[in-house]
Protein backbone atom coordinates (compact mmCIF):
# COMPACT_ATOMS: atom_id res chain seq x y z
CA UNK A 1 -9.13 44.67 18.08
CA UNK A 2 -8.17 42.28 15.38
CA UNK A 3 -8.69 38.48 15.92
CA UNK A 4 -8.56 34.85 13.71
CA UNK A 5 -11.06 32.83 13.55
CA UNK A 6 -9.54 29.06 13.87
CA UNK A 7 -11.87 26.25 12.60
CA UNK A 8 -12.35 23.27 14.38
CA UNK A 9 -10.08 20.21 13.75
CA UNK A 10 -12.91 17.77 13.68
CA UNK A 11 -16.16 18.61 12.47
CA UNK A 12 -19.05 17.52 15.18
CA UNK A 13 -21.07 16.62 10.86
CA UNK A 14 -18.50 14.61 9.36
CA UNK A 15 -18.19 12.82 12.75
CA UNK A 16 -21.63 11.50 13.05
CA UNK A 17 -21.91 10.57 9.02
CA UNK A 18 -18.84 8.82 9.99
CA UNK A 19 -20.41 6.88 13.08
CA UNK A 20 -23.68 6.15 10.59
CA UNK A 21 -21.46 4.77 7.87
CA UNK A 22 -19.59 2.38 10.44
CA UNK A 23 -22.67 0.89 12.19
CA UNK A 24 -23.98 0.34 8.33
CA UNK A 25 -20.92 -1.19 7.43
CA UNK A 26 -20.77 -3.76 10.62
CA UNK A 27 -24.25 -3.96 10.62
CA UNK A 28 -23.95 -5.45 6.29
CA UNK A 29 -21.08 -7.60 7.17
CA UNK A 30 -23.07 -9.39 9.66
CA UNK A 31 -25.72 -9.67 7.38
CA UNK A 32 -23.78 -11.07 4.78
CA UNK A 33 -22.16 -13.78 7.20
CA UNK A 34 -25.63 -14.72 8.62
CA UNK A 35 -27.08 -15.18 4.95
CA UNK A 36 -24.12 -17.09 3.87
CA UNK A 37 -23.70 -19.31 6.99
CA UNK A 38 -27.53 -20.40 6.27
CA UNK A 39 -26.65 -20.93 2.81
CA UNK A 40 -24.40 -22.96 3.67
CA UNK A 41 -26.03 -24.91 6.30
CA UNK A 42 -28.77 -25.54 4.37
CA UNK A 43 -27.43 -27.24 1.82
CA UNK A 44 -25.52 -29.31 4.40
CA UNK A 45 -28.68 -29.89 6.10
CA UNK A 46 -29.94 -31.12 2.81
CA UNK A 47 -27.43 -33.48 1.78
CA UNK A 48 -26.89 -34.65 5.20
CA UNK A 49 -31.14 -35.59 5.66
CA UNK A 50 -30.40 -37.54 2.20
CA UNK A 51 -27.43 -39.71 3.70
CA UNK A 52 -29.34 -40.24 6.83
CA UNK A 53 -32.62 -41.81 4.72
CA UNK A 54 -30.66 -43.90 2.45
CA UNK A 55 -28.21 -44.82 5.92
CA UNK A 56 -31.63 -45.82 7.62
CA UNK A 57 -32.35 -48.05 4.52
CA UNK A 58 -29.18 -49.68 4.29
CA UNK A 59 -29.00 -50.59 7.77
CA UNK A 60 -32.02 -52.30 7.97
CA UNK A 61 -31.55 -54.08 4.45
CA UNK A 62 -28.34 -55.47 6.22
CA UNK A 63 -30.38 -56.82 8.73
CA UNK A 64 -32.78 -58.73 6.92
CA UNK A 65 -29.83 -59.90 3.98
CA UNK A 66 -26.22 -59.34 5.70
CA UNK A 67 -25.48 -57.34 2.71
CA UNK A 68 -25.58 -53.74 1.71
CA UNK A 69 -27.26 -52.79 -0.94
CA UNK A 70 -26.63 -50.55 -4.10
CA UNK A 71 -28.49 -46.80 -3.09
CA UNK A 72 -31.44 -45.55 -4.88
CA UNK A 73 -29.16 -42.25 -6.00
CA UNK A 74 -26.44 -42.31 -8.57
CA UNK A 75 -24.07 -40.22 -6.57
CA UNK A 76 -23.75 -41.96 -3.30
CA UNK A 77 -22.38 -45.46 -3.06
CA UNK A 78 -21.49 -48.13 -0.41
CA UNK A 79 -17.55 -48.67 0.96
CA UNK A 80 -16.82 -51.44 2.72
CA UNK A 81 -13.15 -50.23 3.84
CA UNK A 82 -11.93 -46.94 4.63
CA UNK A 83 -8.41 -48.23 2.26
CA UNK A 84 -11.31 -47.60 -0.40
CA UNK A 85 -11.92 -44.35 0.03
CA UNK A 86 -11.02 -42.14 -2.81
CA UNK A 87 -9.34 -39.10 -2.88
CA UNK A 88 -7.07 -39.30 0.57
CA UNK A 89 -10.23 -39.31 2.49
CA UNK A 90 -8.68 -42.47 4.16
CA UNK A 91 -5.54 -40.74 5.56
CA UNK A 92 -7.80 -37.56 6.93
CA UNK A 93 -10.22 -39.67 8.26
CA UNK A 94 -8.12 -41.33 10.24
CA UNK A 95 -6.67 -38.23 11.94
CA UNK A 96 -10.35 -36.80 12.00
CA UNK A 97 -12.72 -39.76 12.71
CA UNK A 98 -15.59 -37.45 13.43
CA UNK A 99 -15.16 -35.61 10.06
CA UNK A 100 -17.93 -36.09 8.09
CA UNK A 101 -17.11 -33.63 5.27
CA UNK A 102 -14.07 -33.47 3.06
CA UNK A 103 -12.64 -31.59 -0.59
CA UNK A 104 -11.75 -33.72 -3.11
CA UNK A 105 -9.28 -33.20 -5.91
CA UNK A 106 -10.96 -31.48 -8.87
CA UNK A 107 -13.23 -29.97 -7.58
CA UNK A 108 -15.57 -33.13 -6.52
CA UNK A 109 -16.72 -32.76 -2.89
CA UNK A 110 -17.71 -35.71 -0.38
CA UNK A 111 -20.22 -36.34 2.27
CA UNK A 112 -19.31 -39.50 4.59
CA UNK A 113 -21.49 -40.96 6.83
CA UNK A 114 -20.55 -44.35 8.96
CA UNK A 115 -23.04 -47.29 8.54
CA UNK A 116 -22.45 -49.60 11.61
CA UNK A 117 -24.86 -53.05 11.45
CA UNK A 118 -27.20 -53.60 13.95
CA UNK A 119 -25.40 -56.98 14.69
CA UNK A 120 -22.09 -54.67 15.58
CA UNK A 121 -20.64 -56.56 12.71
CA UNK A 122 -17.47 -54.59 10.41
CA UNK A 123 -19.05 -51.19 9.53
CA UNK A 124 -19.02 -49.60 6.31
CA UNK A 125 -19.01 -46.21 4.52
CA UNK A 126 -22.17 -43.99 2.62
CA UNK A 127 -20.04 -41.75 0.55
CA UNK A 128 -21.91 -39.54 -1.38
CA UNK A 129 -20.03 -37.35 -4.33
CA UNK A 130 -21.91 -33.73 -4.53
CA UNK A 131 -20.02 -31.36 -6.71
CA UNK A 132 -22.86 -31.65 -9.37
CA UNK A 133 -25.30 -31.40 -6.49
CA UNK A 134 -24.05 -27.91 -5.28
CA UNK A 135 -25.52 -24.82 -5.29
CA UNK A 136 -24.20 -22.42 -2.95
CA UNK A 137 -20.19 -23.08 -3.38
CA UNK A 138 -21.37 -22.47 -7.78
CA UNK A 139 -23.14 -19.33 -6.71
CA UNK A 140 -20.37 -17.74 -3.87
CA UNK A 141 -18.48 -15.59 -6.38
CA UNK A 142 -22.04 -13.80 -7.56
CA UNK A 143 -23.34 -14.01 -3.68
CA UNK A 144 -20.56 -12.16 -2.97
CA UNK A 145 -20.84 -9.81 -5.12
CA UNK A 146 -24.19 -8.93 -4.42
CA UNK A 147 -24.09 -8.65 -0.86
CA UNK A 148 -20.86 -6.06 -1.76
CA UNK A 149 -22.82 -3.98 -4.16
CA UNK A 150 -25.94 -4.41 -1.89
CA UNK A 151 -23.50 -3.47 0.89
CA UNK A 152 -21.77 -0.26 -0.61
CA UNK A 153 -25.37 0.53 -1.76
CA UNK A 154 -26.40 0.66 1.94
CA UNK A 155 -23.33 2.75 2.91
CA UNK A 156 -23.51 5.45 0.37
CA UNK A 157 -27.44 5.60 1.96
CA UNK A 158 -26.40 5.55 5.24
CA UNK A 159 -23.62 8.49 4.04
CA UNK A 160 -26.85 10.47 2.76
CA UNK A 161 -28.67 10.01 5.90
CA UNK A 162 -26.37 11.03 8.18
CA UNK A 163 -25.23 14.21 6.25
CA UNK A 164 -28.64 15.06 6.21
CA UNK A 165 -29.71 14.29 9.89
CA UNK A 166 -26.25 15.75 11.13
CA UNK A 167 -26.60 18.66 9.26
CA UNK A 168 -30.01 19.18 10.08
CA UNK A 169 -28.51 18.05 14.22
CA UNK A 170 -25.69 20.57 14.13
CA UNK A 171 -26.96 23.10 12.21
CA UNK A 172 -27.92 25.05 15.53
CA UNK A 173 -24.94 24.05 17.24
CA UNK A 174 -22.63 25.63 14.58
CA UNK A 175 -24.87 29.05 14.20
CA UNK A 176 -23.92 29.49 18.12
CA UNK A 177 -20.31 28.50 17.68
CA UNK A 178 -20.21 30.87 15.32
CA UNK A 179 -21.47 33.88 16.95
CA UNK A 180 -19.60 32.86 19.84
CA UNK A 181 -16.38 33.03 17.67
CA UNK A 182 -17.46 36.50 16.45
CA UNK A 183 -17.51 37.61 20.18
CA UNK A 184 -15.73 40.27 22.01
CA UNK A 185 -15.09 42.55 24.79
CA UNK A 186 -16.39 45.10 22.00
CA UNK A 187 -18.60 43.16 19.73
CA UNK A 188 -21.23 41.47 21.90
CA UNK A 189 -24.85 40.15 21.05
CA UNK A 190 -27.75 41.63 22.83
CA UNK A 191 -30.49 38.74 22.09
CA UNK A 192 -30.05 36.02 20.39
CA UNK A 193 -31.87 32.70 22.34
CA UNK A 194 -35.27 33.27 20.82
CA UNK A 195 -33.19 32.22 17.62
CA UNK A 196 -32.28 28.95 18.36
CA UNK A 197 -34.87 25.81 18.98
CA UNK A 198 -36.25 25.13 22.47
CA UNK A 199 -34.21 21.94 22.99
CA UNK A 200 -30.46 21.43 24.46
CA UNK A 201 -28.86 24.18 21.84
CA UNK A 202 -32.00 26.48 23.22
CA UNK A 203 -30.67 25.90 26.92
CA UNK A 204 -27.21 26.65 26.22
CA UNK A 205 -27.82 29.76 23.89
CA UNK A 206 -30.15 31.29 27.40
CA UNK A 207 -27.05 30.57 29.79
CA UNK A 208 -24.58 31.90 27.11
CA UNK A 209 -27.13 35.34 26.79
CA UNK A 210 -27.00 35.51 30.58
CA UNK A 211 -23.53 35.20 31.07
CA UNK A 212 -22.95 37.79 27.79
CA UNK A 213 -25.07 40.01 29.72
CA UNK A 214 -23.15 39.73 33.20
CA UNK A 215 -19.89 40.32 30.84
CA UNK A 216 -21.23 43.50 29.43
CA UNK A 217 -22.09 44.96 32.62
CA UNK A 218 -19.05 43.69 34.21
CA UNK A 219 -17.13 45.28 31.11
CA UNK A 220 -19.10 48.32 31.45
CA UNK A 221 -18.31 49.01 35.02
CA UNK A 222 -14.47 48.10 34.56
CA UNK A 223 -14.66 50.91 31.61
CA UNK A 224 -16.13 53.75 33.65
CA UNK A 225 -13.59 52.74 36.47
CA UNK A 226 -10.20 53.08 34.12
CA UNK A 227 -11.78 56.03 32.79
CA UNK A 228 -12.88 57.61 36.37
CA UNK A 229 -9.40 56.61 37.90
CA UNK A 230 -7.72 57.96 34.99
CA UNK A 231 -9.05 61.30 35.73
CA UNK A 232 -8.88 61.54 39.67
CA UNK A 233 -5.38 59.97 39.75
CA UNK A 234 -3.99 61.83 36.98
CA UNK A 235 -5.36 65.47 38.23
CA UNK A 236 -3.67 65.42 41.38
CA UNK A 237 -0.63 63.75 40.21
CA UNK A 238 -0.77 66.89 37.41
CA UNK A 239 -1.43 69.43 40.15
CA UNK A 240 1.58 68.40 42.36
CA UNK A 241 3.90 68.21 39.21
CA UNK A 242 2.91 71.91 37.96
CA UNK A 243 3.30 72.70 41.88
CA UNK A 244 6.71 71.27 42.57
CA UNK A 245 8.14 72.76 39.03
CA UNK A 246 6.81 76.36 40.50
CA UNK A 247 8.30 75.49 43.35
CA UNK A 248 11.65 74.86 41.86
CA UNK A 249 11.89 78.50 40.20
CA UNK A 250 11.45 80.17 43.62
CA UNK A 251 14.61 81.88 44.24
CA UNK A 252 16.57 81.58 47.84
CA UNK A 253 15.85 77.80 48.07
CA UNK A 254 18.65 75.75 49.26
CA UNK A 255 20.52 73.31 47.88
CA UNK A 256 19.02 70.30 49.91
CA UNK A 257 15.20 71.89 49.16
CA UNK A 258 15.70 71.83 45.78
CA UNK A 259 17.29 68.32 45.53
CA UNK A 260 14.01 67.29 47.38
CA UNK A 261 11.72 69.10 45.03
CA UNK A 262 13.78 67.23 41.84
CA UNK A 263 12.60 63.84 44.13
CA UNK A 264 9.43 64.76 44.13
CA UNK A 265 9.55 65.65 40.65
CA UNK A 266 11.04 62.54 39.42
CA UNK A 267 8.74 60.49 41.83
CA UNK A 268 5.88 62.14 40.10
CA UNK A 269 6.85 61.58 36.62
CA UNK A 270 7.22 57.94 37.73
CA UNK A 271 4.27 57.40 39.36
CA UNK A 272 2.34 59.11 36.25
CA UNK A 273 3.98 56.25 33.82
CA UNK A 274 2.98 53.73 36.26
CA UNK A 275 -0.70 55.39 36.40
CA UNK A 276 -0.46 54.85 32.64
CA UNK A 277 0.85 51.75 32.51
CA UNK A 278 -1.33 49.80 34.69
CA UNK A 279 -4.81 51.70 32.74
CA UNK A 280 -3.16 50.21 29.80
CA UNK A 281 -2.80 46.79 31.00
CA UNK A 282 -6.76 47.16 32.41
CA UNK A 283 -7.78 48.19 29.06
CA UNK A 284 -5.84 45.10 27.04
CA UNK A 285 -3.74 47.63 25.33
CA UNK A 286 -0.03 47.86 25.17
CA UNK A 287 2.16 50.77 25.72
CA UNK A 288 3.79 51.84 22.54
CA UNK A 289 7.77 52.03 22.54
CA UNK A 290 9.33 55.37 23.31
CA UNK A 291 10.69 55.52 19.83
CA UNK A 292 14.48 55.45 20.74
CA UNK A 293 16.13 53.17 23.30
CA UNK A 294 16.42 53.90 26.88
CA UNK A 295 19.69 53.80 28.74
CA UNK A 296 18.99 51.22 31.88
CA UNK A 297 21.57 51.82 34.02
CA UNK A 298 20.18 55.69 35.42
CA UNK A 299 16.68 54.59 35.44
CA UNK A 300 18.39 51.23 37.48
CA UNK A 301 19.84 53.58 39.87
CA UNK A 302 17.04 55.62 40.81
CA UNK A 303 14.79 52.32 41.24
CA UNK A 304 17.91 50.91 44.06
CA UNK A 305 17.85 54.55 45.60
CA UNK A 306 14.15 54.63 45.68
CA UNK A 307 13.93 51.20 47.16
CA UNK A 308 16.96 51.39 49.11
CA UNK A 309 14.73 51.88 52.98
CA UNK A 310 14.16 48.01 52.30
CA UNK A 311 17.89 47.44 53.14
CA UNK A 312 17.98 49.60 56.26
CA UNK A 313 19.91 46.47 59.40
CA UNK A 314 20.67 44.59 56.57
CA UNK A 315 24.58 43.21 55.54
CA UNK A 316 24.16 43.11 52.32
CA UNK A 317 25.97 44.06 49.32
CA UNK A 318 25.19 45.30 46.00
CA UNK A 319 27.03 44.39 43.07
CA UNK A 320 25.95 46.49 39.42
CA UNK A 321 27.10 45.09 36.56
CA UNK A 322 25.34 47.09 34.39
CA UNK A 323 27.68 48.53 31.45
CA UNK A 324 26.63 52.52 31.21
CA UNK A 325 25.43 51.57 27.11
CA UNK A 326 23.35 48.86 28.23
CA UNK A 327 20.08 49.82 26.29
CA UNK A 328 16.26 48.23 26.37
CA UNK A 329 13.62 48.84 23.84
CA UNK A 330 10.35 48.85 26.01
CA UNK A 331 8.48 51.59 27.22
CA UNK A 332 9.86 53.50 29.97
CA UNK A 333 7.03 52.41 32.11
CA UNK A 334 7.25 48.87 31.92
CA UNK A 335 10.83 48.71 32.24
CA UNK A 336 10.51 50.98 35.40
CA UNK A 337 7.24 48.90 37.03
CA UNK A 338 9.68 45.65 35.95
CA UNK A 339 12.28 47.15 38.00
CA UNK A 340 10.92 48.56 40.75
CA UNK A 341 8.98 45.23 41.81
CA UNK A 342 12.22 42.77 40.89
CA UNK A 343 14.60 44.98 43.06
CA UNK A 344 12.18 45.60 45.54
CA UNK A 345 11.16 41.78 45.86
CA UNK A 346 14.86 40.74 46.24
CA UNK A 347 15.61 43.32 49.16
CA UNK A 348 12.61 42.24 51.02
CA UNK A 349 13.73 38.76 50.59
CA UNK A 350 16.97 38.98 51.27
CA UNK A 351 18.47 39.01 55.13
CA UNK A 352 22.04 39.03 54.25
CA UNK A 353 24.57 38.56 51.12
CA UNK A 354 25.01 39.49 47.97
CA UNK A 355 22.84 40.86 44.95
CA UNK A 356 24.16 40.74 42.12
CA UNK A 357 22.19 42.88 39.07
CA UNK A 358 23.60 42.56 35.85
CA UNK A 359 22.99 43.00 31.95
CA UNK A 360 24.21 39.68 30.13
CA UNK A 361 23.29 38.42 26.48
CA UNK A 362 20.39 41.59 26.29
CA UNK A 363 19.23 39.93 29.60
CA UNK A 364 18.67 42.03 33.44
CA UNK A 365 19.51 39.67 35.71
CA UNK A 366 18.76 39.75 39.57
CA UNK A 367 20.38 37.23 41.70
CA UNK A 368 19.58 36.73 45.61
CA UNK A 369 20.43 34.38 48.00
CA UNK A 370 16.94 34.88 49.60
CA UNK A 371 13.63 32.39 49.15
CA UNK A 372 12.82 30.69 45.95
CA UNK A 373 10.17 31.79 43.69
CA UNK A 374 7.50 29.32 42.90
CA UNK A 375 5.23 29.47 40.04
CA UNK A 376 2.35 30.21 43.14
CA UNK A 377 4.34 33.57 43.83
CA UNK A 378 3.47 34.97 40.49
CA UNK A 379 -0.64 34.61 41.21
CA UNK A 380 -2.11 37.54 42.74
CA UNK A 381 -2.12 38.26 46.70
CA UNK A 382 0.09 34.85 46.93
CA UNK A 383 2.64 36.10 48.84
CA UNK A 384 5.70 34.54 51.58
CA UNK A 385 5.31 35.02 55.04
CA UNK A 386 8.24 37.48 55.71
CA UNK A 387 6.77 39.56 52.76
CA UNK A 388 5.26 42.85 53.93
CA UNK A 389 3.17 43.96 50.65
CA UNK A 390 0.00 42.81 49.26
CA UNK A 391 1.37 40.28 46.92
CA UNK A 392 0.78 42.40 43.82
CA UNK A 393 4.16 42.67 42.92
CA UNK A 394 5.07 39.52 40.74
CA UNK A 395 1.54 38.98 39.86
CA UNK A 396 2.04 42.46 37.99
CA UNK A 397 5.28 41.48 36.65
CA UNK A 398 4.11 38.40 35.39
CA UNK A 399 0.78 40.53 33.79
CA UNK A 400 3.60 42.61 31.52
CA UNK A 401 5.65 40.61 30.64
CA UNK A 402 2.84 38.10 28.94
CA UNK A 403 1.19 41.27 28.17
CA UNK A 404 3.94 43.06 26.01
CA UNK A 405 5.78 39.60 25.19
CA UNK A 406 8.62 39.74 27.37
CA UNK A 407 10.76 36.49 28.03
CA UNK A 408 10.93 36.45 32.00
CA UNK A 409 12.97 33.32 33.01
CA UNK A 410 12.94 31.94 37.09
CA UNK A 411 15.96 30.07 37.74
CA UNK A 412 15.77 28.80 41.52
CA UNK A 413 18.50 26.79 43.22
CA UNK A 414 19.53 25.94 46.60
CA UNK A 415 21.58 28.76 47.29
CA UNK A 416 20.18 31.73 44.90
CA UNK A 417 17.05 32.79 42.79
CA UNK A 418 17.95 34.41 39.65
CA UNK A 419 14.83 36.62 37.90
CA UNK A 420 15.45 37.62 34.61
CA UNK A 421 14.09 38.83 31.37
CA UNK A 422 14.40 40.43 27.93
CA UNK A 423 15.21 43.98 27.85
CA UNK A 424 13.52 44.11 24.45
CA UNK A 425 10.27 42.46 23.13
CA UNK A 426 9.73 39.59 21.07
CA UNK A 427 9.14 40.31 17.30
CA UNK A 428 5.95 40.17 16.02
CA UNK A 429 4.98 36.84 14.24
């Protein structure tokens, strides 16, 4: 039994060095916007403690002298009007009056802090200038940097860790995939458990013994059945052929005797294809062709004869349009088991009208007027209420035609069901 071995689309490894690599990158990212947001804030925080001394200082000179004075640093300095303000900070302040931080024009950079007299007299402005003062903004091109290299450093880690851990994770997982995949009906594994590690992978490897062993036995006992109904079906059915064809060369029988001995004889060599046929199917095998096609219309009319009792009260009419070359390529048994279950179904199911059987486009068609086939119908013993079988019938249809890749097509309308399907097989891909 030859079989392909199709790899998995997405590897369970690549998956998890995957999820490692994303929580390291979210995980740097945040790092790197925490350590520049406190870079950032600090040195806010330290200008801003600066403004507020020399603000505390200028308020309370004010008080004592009604003036301000000049500040102890170099870089800040006192405005009396906001029409002062250099650098547009004017116009934005005015829109922003809480805004206590603004970009000046080449590159200079502003702190503004309001001083407002203790005698609520006009207020005026500590504007300190701190581009020379900076550190961080200087520094953000080679922060960044770092915390990229430091960053892709981390990954490629993080990469190395999980390929290690996921190979070291899955490495059980994908030994027992892959003697699973190397399992068959005639290739199965006696003991293998004790091989994998007592954890999860352990657990399933025990259930997937057990249920290997259950499969074997079950396998064993459907063997010795095919091969043990082979031989008592196929001995009879032998014995009554040899005994009807010795039959047959008895002289003095008459006409009708021997036209019930051919019966029997045809019957039998029926019966012995369908014996083969369905030991076949059991056994996953397909019948091979007959080597030249078969003509369908004789074999058609022996199948309507044969399950002609099933139109005894009936008005109903058969119509054959089956052209006498009409030709099919499968094996004699299939094509008989096809008919004899299609034809039978549709006289069962059928109280009156017409049925119409006909070859079209390399098709057999069977039309009825009877009840429509649902997809139910073709599971075995699913059967309709008015049907007198065991519900076998489709279910075996259904079991050849997937079996020898056969097209079978159920067309069901409100007035007529229409089975039909490809009198030869599919190509081989």
């Amino acid at each position: 039994m030859s079989r392909s071995s199709t790899p998995p689309r997405r590897h369970l490894r690549n998956r998890l060095m995957l999820a490692f690599a994303g929580f390291t990158l979210v995980v740097a990212a945040l790092f790197g916007l925490y350590v520049a947001v406190f870079a950032y804030a600090v040195e806010d925080m330290f200008f801003n403690g600066l403004l507020d001394r020399e603000a505390g200082e200028q308020i309370e000179h004010h008080a004592r002298t009604g003036q301000w004075k000049t500040p102890r640093e170099s870089w800040m300095q006192v405005i009396a009007s906001p029409d002062q303000l250099p650098d547009g900070i004017a116009g934005t302040l005015a829109a922003e009056p809480h805004r206590t931080e603004f970009p000046g024009v080449d590159g200079r950079h502003y702190h503004l802090k309001r001083l407002q007299p203790a005698d609520t007299g006009k207020p005026a402005w500590l504007l300190a200038e701190v581009s020379q003062l900076l550190v961080v903004r200087p520094q953000r091109a080679a922060l960044l940097q770092l915390l990229a290299w430091t960053g892709v450093a981390v990954i490629s880690l993080a990469l190395l860790l999980g390929w290690w851990l996921a190979r070291r994770t899955t490495a059980p997982l994908s030994k027992l995939a892959q003697l699973v995949d190397q399992t068959d009906p005639q290739h199965m594994p006696d003991t293998f458990a004790a091989e994998f590690p007592n954890d999860e992978v352990g657990v399933l490897a025990e259930r997937l013994q057990a249920l290997i062993a259950r499969i074997r036995a079950f396998v064993s006992r459907e063997r010795e059945f095919t091969r043990d109904a082979s031989h008592e079906l196929r001995t009879p059915l032998a014995v009554i052929r040899s005994t009807t064809e010795r039959l047959a060369r008895e002289p003095g029988l008459s006409t009708s005797t021997r036209q019930g001995l051919a019966h029997i004889q045809q019957s039998t060599l029926q019966l012995e294809q369908t014996v083969a046929m369905l030991l076949t199917l059991a056994r996953e095998q397909a019948l091979p062709a007959d080597g030249q096609p078969l003509r369908v219309l004789p074999m058609l009319e022996r199948v309507v004869i044969e399950q002609s009792p099933l139109l005894d009260g009936k008005d109903i009419h058969l119509d054959l349009d089956v052209p006498t070359q009409a030709t099919s390529t499968l094996p004699a048994a299939v094509l008989q088991v096809l008919l004899a279950n299609l034809i039978g179904n549709a006289f069962a199911h059928t109280d009156a009208g017409q049925i119409r059987v006909a070859v079209e486009a390399q098709r057999l068609c069977i039309s009825n007027p009877g009840v429509a086939i649902s997809n139910d119908a073709l599971r075995p013993f699913v059967k309709d209420e008015a049907s007198s079988g065991f519900g076998l019938g489709l279910a075996i249809v259904r079991r050849l035609c997937d079996h020898h890749g056969i097209d079978l097509v159920i067309d069901n309308t409100e007035q007529l069901t229409t089975v039909s399907f490809a009198l030869a097989t599919e190509p081989a891909p």
